[in-house]
C-alpha atoms as a PDB file:
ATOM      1  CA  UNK A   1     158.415  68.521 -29.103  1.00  0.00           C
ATOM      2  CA  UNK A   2     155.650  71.148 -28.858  1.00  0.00           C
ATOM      3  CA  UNK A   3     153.911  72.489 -31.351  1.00  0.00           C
ATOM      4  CA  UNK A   4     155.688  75.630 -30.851  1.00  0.00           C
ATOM      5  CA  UNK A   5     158.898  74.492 -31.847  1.00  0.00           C
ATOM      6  CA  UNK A   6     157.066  71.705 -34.138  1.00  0.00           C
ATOM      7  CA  UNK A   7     156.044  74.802 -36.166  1.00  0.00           C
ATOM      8  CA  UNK A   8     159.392  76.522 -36.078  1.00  0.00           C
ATOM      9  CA  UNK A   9     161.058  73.317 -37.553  1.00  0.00           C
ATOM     10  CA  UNK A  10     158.872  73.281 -40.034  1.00  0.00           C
ATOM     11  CA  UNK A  11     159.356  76.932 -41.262  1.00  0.00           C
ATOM     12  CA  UNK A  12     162.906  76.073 -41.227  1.00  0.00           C
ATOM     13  CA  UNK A  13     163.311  73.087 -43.524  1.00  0.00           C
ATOM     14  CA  UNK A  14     160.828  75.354 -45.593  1.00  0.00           C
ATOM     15  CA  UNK A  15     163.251  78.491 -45.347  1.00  0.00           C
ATOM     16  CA  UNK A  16     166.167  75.713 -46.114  1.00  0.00           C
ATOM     17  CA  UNK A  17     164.128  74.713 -49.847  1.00  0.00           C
ATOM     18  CA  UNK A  18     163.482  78.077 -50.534  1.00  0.00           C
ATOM     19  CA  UNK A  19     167.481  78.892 -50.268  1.00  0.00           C
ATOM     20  CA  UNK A  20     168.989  75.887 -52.075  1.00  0.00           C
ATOM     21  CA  UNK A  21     165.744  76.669 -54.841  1.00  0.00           C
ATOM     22  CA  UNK A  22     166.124  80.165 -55.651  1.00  0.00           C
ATOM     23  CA  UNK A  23     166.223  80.451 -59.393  1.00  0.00           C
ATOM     24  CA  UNK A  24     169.577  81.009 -60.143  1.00  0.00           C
ATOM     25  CA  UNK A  25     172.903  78.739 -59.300  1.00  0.00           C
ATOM     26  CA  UNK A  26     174.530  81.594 -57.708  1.00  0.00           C
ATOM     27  CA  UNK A  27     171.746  82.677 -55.367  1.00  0.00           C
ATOM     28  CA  UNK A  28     170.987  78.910 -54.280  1.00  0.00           C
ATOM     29  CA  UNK A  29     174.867  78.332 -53.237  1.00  0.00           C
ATOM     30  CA  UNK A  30     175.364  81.649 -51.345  1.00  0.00           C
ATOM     31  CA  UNK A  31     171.735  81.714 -49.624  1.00  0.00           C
ATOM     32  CA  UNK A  32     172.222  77.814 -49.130  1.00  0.00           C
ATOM     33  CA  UNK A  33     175.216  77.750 -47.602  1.00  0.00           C
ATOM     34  CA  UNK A  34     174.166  80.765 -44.936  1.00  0.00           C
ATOM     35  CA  UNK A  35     171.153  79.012 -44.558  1.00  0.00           C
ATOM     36  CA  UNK A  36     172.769  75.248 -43.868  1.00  0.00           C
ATOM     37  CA  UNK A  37     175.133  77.914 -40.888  1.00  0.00           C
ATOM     38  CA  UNK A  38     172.192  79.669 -39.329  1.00  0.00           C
ATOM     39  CA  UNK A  39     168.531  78.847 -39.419  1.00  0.00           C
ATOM     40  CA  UNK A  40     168.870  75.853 -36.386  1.00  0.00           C
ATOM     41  CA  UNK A  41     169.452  78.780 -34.135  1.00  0.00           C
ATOM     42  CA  UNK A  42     167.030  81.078 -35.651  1.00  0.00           C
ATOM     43  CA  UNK A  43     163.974  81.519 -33.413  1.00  0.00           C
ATOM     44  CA  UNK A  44     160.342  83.188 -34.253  1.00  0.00           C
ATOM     45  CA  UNK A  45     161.476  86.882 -34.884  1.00  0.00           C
ATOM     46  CA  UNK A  46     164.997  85.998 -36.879  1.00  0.00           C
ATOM     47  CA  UNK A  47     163.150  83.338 -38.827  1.00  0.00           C
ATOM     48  CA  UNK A  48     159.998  85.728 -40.097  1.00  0.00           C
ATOM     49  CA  UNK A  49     162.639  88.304 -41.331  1.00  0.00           C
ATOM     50  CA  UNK A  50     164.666  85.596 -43.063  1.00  0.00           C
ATOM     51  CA  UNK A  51     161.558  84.184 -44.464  1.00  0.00           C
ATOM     52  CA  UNK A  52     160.908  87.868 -45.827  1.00  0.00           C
ATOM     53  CA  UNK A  53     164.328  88.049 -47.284  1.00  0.00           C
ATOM     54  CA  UNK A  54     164.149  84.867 -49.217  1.00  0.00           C
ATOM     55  CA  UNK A  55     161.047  85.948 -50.671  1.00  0.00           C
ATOM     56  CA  UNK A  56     162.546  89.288 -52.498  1.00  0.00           C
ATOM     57  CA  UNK A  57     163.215  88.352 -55.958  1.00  0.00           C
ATOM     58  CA  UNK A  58     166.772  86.877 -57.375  1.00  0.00           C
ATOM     59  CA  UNK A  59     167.697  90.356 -59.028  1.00  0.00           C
ATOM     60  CA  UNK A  60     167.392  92.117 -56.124  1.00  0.00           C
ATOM     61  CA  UNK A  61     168.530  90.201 -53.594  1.00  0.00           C
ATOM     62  CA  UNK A  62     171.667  89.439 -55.385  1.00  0.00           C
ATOM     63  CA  UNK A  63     172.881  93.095 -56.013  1.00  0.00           C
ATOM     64  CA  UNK A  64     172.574  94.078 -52.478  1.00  0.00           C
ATOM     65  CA  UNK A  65     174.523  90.489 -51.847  1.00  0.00           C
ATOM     66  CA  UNK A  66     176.940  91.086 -54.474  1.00  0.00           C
ATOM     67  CA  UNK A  67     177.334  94.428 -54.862  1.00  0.00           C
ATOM     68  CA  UNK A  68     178.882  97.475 -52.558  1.00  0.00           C
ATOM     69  CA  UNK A  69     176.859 100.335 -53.613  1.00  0.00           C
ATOM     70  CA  UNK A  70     172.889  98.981 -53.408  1.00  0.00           C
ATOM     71  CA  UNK A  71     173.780  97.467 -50.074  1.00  0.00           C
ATOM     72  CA  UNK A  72     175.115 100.694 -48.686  1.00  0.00           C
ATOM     73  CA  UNK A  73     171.727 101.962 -50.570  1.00  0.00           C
ATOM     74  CA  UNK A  74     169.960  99.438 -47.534  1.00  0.00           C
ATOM     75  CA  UNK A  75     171.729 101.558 -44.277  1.00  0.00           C
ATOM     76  CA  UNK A  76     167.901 101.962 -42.520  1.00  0.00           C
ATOM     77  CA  UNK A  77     166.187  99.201 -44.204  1.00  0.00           C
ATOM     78  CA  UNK A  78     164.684  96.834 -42.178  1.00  0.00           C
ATOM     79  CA  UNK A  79     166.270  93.867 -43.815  1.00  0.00           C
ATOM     80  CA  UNK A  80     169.585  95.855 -43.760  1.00  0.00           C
ATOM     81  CA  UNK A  81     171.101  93.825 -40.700  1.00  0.00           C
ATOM     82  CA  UNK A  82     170.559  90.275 -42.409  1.00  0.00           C
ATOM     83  CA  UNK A  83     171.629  91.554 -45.726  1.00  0.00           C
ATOM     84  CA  UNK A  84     175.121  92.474 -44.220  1.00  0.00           C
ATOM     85  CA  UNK A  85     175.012  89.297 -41.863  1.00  0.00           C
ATOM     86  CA  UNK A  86     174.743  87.311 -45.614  1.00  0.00           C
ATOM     87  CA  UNK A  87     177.495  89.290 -47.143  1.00  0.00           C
ATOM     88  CA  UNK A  88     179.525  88.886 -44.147  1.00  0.00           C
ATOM     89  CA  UNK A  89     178.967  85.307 -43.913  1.00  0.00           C
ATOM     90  CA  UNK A  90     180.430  84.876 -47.525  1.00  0.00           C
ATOM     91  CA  UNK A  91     183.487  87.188 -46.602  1.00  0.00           C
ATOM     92  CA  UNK A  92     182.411  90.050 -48.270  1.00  0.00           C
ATOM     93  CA  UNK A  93     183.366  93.527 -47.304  1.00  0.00           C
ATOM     94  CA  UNK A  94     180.550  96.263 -45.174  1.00  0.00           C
ATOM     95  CA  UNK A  95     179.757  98.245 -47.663  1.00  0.00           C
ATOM     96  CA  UNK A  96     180.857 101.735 -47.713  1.00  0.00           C
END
């Protein structure tokens, strides 16, 4: 293993406790579960934004999850494309 990819595993497993340990039950089981799907085949760039998504706080993060208007509020936001990637994940509809 080089360190490259040495360092990437780490971040992951760290990105992984950071879903499953959000704050709230709801926001550990829907950020766990799309975390457990996709972080082994997130590389450098894909893991940095996820990293920067599971740092926005609970509140937040949850209404554009959960909720159809603030996501549609995120259309040119740079976290946008993961936020609908989540939502989609969990079988929720694009927002409007």
């Amino acid at each position: 293993m080089t360190d490259d990819s040495a360092d990437l595993d780490v971040r992951r497993r760290r990105a992984a406790y950071r879903a499953a340990h959000r704050g709230t039950k709801e926001m550990d089981i829907l950020m766990t579960r799309f975390a457990e799907a996709k972080l082994a085949a997130m590389g450098d760039v894909e893991l940095t934004r996820f990293e920067r998504l599971l740092a926005l706080p609970d509140p937040e993060l949850q209404k554009w999850i959960l909720e159809p208007q603030p996501a549609a509020a995120l259309t040119g936001h740079e976290l946008a494309d993961l936020v609908f990637a989540v939502r989609r994940f969990h079988g929720l509809p694009a927002p409007a």
